[in-house]
N, C-alpha and C. Protein backbone atom coordinates (compact mmCIF):
# COMPACT_ATOMS: atom_id res chain seq x y z
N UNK A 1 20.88 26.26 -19.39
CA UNK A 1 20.68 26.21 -17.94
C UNK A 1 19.22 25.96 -17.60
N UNK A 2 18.22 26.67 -18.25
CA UNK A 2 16.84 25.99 -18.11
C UNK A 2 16.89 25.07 -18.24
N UNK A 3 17.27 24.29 -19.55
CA UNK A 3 16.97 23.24 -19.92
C UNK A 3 17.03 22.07 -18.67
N UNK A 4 18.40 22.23 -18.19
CA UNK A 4 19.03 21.43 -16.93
C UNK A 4 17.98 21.36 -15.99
N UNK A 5 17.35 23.41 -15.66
CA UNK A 5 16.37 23.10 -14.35
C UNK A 5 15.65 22.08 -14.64
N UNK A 6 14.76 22.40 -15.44
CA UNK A 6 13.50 22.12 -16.10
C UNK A 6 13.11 20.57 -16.18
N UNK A 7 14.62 20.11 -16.44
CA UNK A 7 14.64 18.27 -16.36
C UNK A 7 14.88 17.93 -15.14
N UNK A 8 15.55 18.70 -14.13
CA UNK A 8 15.88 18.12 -12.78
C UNK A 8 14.00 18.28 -12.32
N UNK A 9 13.62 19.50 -12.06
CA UNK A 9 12.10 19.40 -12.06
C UNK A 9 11.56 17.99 -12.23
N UNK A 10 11.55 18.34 -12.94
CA UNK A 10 10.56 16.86 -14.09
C UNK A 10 11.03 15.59 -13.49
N UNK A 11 12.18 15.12 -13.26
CA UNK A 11 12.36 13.98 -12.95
C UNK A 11 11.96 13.86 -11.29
N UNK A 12 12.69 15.06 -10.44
CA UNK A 12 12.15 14.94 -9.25
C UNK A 12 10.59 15.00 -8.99
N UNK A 13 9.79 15.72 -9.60
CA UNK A 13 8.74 15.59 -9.65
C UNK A 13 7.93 14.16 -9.80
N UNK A 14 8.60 13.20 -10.82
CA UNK A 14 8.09 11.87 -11.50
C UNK A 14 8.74 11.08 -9.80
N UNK A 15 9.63 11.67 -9.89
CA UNK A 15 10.01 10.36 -8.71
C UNK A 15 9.24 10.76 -7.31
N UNK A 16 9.01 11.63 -7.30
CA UNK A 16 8.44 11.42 -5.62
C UNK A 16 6.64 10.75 -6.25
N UNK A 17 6.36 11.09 -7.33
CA UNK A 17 4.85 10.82 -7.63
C UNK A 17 5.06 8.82 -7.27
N UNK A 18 5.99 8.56 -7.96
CA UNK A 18 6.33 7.05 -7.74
C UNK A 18 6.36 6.66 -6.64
N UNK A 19 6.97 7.52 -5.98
CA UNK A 19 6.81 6.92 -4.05
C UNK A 19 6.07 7.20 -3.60
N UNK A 20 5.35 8.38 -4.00
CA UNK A 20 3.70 7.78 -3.47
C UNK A 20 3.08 6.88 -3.27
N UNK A 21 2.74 6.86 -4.78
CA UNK A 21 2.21 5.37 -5.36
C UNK A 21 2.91 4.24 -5.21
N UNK A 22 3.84 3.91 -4.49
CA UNK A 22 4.63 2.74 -3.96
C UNK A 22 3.91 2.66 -2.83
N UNK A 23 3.94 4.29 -2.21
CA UNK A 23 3.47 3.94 -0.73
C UNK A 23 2.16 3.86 -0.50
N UNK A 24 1.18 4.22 -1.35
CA UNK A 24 0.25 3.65 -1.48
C UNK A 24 -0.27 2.34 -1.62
N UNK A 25 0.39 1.84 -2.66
CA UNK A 25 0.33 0.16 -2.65
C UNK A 25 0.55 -0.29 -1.73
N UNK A 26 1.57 -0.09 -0.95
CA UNK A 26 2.02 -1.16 0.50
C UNK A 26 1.42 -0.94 1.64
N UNK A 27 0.64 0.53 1.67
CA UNK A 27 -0.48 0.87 2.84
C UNK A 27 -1.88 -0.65 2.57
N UNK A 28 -1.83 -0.56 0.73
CA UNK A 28 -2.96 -1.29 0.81
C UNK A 28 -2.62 -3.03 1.33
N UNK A 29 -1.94 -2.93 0.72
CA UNK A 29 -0.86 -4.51 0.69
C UNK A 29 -0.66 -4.92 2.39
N UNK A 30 -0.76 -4.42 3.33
CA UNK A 30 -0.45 -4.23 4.70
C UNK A 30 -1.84 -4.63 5.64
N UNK A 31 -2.32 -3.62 4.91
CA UNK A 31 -4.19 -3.32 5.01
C UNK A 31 -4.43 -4.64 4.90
N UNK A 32 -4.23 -5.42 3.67
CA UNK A 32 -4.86 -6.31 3.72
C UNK A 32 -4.69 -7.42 4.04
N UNK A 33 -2.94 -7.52 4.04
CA UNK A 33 -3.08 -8.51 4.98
C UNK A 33 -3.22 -8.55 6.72
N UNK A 34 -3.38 -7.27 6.70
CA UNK A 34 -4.32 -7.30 8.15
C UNK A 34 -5.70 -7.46 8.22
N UNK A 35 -5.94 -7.39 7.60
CA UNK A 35 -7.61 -8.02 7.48
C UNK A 35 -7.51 -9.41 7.18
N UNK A 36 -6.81 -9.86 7.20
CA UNK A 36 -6.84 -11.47 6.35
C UNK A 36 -6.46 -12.07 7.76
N UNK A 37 -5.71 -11.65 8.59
CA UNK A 37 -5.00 -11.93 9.92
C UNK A 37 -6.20 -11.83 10.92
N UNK A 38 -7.10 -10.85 10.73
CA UNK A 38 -8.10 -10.46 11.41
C UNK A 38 -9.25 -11.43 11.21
N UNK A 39 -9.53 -12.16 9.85
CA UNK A 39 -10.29 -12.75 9.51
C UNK A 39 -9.89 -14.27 10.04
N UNK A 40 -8.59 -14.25 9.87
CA UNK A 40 -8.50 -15.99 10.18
C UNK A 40 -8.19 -16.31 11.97
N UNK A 41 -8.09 -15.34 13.06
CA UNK A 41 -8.38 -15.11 13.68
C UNK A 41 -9.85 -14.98 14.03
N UNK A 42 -10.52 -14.52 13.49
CA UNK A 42 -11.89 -14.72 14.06
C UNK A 42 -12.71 -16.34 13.97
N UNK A 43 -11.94 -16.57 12.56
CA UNK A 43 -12.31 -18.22 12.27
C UNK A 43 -11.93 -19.26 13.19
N UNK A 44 -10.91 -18.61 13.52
CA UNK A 44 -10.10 -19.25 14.80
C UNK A 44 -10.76 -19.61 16.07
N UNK A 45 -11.17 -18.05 16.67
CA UNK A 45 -11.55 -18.35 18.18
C UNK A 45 -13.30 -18.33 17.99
N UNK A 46 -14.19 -18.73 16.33
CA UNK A 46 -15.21 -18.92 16.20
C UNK A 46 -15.57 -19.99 16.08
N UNK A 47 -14.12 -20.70 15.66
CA UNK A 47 -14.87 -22.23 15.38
C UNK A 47 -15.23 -22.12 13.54
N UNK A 48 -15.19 -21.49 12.89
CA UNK A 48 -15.37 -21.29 11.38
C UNK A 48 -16.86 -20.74 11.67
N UNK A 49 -17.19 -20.28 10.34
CA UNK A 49 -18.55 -19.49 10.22
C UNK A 49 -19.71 -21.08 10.13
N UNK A 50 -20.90 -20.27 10.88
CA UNK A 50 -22.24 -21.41 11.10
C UNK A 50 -22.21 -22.61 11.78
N UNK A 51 -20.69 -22.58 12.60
CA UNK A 51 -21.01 -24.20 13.40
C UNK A 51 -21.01 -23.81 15.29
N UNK A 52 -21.53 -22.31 15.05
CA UNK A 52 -21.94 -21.72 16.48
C UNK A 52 -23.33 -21.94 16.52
């Protein structure tokens, strides 16, 4: 019967660590392509960089 806890533990433990780190990645993954949206937008209503 430990044994059983002990692995349900362990695996639930491993799996939420994974969705973290999933959800971490896609915070960044999101992030950046909002910055990339943000950037080509500015290129946009700048005219590109140095021809102001």
């Amino acid at each position: 019967m430990d044994k059983i806890k002990h692995t349900l533990l362990y695996t639930t433990t491993l799996l939420s660590a994974l969705r973290r780190c999933r959800l971490l990645e896609s915070t960044k993954k999101t992030r950046r392509l909002l910055l990339q949206k943000k950037i080509k937008n500015l290129k946009i209503e700048g005219g590109g960089f140095g021809n102001s």
